[in-house]
N, C-alpha and C. Protein backbone atom coordinates (compact mmCIF):
# COMPACT_ATOMS: atom_id res chain seq x y z
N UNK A 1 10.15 -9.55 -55.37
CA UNK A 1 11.44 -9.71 -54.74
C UNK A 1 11.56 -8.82 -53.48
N UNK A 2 10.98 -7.35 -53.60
CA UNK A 2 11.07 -6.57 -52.36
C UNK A 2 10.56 -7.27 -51.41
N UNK A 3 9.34 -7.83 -51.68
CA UNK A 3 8.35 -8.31 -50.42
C UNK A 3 9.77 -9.74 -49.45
N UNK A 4 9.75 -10.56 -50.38
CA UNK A 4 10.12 -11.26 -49.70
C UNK A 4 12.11 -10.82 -49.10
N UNK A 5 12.38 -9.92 -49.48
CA UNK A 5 13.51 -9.32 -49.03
C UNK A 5 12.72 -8.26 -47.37
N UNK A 6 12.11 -8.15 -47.46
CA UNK A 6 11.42 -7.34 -46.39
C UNK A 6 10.90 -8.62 -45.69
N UNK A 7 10.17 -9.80 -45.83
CA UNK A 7 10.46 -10.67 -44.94
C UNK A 7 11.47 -11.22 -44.06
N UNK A 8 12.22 -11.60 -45.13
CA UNK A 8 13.49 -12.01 -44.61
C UNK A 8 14.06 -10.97 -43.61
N UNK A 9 14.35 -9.83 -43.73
CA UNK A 9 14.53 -8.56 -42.96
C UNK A 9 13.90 -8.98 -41.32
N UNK A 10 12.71 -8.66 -41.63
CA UNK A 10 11.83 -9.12 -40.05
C UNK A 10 11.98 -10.19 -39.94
N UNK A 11 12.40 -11.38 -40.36
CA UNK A 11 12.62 -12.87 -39.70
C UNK A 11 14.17 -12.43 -39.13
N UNK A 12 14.98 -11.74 -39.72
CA UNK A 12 16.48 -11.86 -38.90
C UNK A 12 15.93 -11.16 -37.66
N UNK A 13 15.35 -9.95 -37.80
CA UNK A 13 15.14 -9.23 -36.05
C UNK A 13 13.82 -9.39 -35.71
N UNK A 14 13.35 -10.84 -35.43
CA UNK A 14 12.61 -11.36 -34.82
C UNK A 14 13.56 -12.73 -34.41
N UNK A 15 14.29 -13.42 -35.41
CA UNK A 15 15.09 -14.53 -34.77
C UNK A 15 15.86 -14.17 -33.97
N UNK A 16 16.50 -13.11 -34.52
CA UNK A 16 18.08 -13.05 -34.29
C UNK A 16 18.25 -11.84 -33.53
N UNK A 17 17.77 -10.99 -32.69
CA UNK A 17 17.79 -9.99 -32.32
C UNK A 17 19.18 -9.58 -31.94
N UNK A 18 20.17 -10.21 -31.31
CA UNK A 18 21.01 -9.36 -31.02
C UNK A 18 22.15 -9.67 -31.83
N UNK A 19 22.38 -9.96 -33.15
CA UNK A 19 23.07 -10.22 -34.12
C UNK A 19 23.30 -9.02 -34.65
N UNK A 20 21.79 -8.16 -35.02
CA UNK A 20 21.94 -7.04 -34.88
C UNK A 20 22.07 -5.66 -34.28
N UNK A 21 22.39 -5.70 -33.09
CA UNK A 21 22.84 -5.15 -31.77
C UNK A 21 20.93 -4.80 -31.25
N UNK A 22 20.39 -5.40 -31.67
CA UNK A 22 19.08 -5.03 -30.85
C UNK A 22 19.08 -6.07 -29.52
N UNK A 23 18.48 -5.10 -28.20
CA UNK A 23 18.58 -6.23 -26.80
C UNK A 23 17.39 -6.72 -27.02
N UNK A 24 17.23 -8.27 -26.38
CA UNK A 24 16.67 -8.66 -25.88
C UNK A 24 15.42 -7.97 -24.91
N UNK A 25 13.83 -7.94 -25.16
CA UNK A 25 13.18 -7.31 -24.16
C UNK A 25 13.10 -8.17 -23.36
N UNK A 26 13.01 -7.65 -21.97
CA UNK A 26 12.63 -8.29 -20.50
C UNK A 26 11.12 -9.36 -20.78
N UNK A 27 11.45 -10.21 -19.92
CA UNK A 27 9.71 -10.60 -20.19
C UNK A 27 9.26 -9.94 -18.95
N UNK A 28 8.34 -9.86 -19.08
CA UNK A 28 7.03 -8.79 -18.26
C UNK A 28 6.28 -10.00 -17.61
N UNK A 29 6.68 -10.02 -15.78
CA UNK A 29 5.68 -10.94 -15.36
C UNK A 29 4.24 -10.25 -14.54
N UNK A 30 3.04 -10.34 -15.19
CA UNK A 30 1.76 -9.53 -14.76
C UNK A 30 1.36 -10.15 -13.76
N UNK A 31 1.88 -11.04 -12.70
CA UNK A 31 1.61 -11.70 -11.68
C UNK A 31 2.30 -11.45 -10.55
N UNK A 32 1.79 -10.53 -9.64
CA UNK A 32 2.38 -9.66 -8.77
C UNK A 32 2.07 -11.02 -7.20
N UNK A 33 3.26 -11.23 -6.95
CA UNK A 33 3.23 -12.06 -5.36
C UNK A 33 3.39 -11.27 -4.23
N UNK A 34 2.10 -11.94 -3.39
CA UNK A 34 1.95 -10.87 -2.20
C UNK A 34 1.87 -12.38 -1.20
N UNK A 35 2.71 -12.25 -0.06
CA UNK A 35 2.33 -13.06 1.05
C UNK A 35 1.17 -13.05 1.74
N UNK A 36 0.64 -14.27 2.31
CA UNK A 36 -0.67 -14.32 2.89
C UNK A 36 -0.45 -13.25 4.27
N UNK A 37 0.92 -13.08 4.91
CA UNK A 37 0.55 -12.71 6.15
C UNK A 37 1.01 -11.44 5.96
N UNK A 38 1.30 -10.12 4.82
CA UNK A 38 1.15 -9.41 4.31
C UNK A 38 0.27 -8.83 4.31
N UNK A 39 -0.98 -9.77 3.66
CA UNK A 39 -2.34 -9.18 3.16
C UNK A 39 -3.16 -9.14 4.10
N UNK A 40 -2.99 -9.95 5.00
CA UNK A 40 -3.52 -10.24 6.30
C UNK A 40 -3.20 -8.78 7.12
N UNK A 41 -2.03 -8.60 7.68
CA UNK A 41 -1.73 -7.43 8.57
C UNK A 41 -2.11 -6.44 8.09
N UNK A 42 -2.32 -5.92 6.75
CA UNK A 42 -2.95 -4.83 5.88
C UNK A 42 -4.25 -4.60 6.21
N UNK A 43 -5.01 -6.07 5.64
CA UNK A 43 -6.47 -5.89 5.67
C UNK A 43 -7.01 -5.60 7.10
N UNK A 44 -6.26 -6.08 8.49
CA UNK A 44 -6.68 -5.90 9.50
C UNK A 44 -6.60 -4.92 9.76
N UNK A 45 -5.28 -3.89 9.92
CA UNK A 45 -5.11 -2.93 9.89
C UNK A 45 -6.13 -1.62 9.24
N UNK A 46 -6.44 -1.80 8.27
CA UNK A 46 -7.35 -1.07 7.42
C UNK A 46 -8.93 -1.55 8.10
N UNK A 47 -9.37 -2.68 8.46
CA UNK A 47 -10.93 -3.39 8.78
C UNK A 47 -10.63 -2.54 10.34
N UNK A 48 -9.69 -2.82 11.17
CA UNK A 48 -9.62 -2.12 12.31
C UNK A 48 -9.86 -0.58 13.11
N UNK A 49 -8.91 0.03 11.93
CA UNK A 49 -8.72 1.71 12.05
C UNK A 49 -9.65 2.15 11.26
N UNK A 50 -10.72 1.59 10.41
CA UNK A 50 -11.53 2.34 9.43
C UNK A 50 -12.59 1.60 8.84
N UNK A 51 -13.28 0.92 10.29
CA UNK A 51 -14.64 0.08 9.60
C UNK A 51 -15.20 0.82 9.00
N UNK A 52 -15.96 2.20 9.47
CA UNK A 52 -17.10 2.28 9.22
C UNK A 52 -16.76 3.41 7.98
N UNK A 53 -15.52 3.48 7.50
CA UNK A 53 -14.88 4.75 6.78
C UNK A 53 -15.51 4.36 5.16
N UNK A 54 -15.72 4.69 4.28
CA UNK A 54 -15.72 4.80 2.78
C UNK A 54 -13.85 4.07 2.10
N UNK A 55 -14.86 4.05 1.30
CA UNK A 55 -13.11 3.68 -0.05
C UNK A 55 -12.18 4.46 0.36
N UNK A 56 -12.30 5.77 0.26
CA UNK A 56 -11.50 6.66 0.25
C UNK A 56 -10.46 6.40 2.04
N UNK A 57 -11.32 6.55 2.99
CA UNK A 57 -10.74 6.33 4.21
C UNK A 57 -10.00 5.37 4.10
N UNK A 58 -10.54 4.03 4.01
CA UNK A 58 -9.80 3.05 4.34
C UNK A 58 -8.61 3.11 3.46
N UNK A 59 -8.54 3.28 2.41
CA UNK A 59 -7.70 4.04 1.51
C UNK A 59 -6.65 4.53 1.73
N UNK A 60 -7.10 5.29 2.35
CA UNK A 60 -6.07 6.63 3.04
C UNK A 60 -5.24 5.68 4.17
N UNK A 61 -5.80 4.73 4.85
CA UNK A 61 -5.32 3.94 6.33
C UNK A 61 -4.34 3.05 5.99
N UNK A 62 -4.73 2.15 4.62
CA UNK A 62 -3.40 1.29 4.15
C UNK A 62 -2.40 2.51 3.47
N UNK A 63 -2.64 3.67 2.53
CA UNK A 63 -1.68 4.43 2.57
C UNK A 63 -0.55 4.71 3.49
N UNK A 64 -0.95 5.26 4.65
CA UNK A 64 -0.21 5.72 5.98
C UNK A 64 0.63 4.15 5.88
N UNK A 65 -0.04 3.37 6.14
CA UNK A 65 0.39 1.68 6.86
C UNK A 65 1.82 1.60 5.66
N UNK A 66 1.36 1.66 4.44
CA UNK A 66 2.56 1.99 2.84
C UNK A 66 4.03 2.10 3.17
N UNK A 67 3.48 3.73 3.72
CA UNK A 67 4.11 5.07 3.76
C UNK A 67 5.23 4.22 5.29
N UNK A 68 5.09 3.94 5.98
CA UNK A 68 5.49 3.41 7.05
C UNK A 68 6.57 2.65 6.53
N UNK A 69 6.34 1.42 6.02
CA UNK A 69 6.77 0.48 5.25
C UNK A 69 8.61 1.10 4.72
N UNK A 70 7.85 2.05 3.96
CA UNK A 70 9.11 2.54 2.83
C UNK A 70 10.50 3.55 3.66
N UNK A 71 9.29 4.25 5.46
CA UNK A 71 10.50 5.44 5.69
C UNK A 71 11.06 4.41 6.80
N UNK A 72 12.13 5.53 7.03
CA UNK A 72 13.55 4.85 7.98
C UNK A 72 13.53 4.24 8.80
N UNK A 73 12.22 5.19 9.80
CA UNK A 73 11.90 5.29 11.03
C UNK A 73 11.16 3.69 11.67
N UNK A 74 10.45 3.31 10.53
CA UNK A 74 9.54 2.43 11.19
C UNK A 74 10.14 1.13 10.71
N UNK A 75 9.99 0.05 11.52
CA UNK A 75 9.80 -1.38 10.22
C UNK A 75 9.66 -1.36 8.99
N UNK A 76 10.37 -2.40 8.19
CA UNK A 76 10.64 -2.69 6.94
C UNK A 76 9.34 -3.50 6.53
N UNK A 77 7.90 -4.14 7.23
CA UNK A 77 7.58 -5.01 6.79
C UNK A 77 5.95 -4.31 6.93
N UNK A 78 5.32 -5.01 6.68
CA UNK A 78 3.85 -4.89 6.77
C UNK A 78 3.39 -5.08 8.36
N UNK A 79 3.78 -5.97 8.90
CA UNK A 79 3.33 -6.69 9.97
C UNK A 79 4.09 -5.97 11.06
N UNK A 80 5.40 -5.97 10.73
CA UNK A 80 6.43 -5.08 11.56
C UNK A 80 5.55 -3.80 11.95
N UNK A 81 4.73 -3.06 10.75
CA UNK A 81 4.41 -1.49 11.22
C UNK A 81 3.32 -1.96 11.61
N UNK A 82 2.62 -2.58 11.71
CA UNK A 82 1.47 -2.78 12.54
C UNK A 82 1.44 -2.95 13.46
N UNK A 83 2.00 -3.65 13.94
CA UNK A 83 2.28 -4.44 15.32
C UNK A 83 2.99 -4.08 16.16
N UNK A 84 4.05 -2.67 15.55
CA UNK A 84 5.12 -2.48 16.46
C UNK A 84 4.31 -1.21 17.81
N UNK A 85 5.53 -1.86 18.53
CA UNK A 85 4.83 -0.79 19.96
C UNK A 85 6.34 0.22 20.60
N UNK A 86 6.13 1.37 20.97
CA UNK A 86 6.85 1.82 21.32
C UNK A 86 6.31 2.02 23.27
N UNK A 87 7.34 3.75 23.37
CA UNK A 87 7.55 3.71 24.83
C UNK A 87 6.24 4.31 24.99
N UNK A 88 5.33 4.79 23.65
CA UNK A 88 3.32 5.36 24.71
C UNK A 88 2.75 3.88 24.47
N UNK A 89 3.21 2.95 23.89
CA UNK A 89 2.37 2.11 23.91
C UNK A 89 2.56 1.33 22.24
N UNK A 90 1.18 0.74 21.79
CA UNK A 90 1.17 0.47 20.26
C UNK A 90 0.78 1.65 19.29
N UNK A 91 1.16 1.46 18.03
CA UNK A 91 1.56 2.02 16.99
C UNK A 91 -0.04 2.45 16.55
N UNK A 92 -0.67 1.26 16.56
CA UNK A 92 -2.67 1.43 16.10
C UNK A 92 -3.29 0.91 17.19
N UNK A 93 -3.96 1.02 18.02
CA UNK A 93 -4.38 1.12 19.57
C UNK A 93 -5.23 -0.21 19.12
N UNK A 94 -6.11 -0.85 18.02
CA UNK A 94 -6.59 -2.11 18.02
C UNK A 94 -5.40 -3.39 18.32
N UNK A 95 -4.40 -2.87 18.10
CA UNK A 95 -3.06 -4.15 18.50
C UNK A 95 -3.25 -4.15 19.83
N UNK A 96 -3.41 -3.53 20.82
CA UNK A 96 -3.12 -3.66 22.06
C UNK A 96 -4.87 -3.72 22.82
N UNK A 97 -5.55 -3.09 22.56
CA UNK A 97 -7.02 -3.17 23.06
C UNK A 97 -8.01 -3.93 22.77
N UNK A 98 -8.92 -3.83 23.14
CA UNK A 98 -10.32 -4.70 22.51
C UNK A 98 -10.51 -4.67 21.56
N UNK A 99 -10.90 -5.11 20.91
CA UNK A 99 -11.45 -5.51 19.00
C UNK A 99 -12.69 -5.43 19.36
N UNK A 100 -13.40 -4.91 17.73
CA UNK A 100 -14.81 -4.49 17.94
C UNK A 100 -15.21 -6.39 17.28
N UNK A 101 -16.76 -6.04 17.60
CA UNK A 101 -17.16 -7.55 16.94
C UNK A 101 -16.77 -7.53 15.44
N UNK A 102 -16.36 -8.47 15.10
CA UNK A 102 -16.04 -9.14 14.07
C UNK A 102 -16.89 -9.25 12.87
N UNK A 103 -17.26 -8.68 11.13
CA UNK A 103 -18.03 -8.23 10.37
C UNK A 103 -17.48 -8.66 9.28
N UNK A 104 -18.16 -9.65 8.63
CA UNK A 104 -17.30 -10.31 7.75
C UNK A 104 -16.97 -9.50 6.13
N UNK A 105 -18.67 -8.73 6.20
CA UNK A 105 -18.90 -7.89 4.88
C UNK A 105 -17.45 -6.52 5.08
N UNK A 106 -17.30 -6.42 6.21
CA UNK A 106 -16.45 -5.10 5.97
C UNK A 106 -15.35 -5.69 6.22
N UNK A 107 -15.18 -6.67 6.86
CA UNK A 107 -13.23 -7.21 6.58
C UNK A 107 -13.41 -7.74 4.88
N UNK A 108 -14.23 -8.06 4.38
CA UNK A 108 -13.99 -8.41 2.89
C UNK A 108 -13.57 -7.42 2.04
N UNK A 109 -14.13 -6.20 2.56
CA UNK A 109 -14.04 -5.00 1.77
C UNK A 109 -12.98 -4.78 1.89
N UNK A 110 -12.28 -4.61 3.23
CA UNK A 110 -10.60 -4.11 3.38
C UNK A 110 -9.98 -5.18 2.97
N UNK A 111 -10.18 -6.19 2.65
CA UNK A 111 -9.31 -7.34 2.30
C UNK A 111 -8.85 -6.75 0.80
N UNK A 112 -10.23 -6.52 0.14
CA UNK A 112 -9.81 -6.14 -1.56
C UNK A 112 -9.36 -5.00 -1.35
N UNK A 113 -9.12 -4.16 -0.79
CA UNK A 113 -8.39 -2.70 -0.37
C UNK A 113 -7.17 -3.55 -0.25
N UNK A 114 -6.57 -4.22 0.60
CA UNK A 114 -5.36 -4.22 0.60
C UNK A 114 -4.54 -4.75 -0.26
N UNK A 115 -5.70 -6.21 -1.27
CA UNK A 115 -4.66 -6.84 -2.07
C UNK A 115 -4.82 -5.64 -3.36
N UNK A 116 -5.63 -4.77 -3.44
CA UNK A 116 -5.40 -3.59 -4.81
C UNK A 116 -4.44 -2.96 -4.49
N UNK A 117 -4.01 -2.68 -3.10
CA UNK A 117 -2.83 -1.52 -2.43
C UNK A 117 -1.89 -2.29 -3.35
N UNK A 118 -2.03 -3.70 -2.60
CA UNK A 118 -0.35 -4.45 -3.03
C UNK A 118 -0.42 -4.90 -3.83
N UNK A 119 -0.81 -5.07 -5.00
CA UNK A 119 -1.13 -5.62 -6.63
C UNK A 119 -0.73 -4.32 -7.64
N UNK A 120 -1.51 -3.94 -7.17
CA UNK A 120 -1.71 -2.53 -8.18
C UNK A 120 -1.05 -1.22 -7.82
N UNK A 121 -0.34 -1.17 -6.36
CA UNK A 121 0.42 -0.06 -6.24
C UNK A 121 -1.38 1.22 -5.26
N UNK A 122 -1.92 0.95 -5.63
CA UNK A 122 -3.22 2.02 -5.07
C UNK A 122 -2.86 2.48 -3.76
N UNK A 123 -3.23 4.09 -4.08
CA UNK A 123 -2.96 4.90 -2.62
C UNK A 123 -3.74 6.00 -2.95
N UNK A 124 -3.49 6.82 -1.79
CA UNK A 124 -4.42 8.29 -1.75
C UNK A 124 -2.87 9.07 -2.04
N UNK A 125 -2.78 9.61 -3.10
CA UNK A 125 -2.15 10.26 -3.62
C UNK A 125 -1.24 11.74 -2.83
N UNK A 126 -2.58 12.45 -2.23
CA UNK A 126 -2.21 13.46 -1.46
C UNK A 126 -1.86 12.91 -0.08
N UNK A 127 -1.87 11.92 0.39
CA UNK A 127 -0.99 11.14 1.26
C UNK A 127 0.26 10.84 1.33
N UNK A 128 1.21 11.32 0.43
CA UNK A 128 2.11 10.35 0.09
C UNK A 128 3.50 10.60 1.20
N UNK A 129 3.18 11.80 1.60
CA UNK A 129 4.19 12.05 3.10
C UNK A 129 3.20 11.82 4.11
N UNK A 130 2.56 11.22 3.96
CA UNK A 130 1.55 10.71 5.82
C UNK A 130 2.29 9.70 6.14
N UNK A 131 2.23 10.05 7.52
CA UNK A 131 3.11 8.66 8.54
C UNK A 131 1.80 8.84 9.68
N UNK A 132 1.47 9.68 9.94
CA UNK A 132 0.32 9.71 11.39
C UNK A 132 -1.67 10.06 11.03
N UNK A 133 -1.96 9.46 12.07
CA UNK A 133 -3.51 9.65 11.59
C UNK A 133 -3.99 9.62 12.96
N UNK A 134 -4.88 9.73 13.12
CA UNK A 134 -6.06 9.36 14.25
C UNK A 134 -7.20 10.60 13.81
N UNK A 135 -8.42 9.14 14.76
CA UNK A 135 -9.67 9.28 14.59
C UNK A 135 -9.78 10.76 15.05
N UNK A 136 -10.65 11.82 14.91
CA UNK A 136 -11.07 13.36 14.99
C UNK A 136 -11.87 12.89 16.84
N UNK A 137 -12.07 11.96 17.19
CA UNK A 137 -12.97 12.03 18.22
C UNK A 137 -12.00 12.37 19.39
N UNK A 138 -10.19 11.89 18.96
CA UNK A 138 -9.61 11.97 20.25
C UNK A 138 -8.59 13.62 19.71
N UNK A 139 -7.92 14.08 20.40
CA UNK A 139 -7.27 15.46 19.93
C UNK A 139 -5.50 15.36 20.92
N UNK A 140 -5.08 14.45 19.92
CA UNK A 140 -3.46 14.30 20.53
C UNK A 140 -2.88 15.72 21.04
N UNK A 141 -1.78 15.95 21.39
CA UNK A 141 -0.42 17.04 21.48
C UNK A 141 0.43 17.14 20.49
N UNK A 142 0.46 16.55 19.38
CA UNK A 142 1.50 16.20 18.77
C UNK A 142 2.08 17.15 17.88
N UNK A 143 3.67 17.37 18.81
CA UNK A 143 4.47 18.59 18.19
C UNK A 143 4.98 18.69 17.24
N UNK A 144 5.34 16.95 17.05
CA UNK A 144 6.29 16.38 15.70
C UNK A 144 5.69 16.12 14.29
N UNK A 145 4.27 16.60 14.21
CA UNK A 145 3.43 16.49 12.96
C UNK A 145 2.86 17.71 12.47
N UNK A 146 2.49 17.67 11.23
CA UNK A 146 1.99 18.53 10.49
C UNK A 146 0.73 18.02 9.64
N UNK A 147 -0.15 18.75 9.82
CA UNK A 147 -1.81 18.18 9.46
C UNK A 147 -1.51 18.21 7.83
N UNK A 148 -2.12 17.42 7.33
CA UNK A 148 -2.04 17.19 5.73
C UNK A 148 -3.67 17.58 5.64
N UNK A 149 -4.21 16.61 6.06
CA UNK A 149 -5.73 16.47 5.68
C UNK A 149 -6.84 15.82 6.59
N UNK A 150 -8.13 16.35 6.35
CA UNK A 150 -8.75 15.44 7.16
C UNK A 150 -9.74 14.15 5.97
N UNK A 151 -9.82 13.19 6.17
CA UNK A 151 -10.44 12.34 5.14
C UNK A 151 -11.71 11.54 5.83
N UNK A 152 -12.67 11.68 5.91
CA UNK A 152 -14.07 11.06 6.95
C UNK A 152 -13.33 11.10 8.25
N UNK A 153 -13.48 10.20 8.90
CA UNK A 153 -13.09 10.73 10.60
C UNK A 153 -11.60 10.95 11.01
N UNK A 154 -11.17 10.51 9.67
CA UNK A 154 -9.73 10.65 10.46
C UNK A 154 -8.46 11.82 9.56
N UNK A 155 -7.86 12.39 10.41
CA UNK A 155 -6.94 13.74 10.64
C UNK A 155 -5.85 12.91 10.16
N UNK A 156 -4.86 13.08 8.90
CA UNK A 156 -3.56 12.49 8.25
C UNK A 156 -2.71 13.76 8.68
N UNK A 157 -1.35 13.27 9.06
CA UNK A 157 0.01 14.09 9.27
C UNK A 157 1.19 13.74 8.70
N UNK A 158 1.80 14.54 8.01
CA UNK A 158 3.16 14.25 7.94
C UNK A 158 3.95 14.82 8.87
N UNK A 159 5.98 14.36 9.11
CA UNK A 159 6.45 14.81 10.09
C UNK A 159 6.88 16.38 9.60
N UNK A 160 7.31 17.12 10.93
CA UNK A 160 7.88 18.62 10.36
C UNK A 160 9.27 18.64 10.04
């Protein structure tokens, strides 16, 4: 008699869940939607500023690109922070200049860099206040930043 009184039990709060003030769980959708021209401005962005960089670099490059995304200052969108240009010019100097030749093995690589960024949330962690970067070969002025790190060739800043 217990057993099937203990059935019955779990058939009411499995049928009936909120009869007995239990809520309803959310359903959980594991299928994260990312726009094509999203993944696109990412992966370029990242294949652009950090061919020849490791995981970690390129890494670090859609981070910053993230980080952009979320603060006040910049565009709301993916494409927006890429693309946008102010009064020195563009935002990532491949928007406005020559493009190197075209490499299909290393835009593939930043491609899966960007859809893991935007699927899975992936970043460089100690990044998470970077808004500025550039390559170590050039040596800006810049009064309004504060060096975080250097990661293969390129110098990360947050603002002061």
């Amino acid at each position: 008699m217990k057993k099937y009184l203990s059935l019955l039990i779990i058939a009411l709060l499995v049928l009936v869940p909120n009869s007995v003030g239990l809520k309803k769980l959310p359903e959980i959708n594991k299928t994260v939607s990312i726009s094509q021209e999203d993944l696109s401005c990412l992966a370029k962005n990242i294949y652009y500023e950090a061919p020849a960089e490791p995981y970690l670099g390129k890494l670090a490059v859609a981070t910053v690109t993230m980080n952009r995304v979320q603060h006040p200052r910049f565009p709301k969108t993916i494409c927006g922070v890429v693309y946008q240009r102010n009064s020195r010019g563009c935002q990532f100097s491949w928007t406005c200049g020559p493009k190197a030749k075209f490499n299909r093995k290393i835009y593939n690589e930043s491609l899966e860099i960007a859809r893991d960024v935007l699927t899975n949330n992936k970043k460089v962690v100690s990044l998470e206040n970077a808004l500025y970067f550039h390559n170590t070969s050039i040596q800006p002025k810049w009064t309004f930043a504060k060096r975080i790190v250097q990661i293969g060739n390129h110098i990360f800043y947050s603002t002061i």
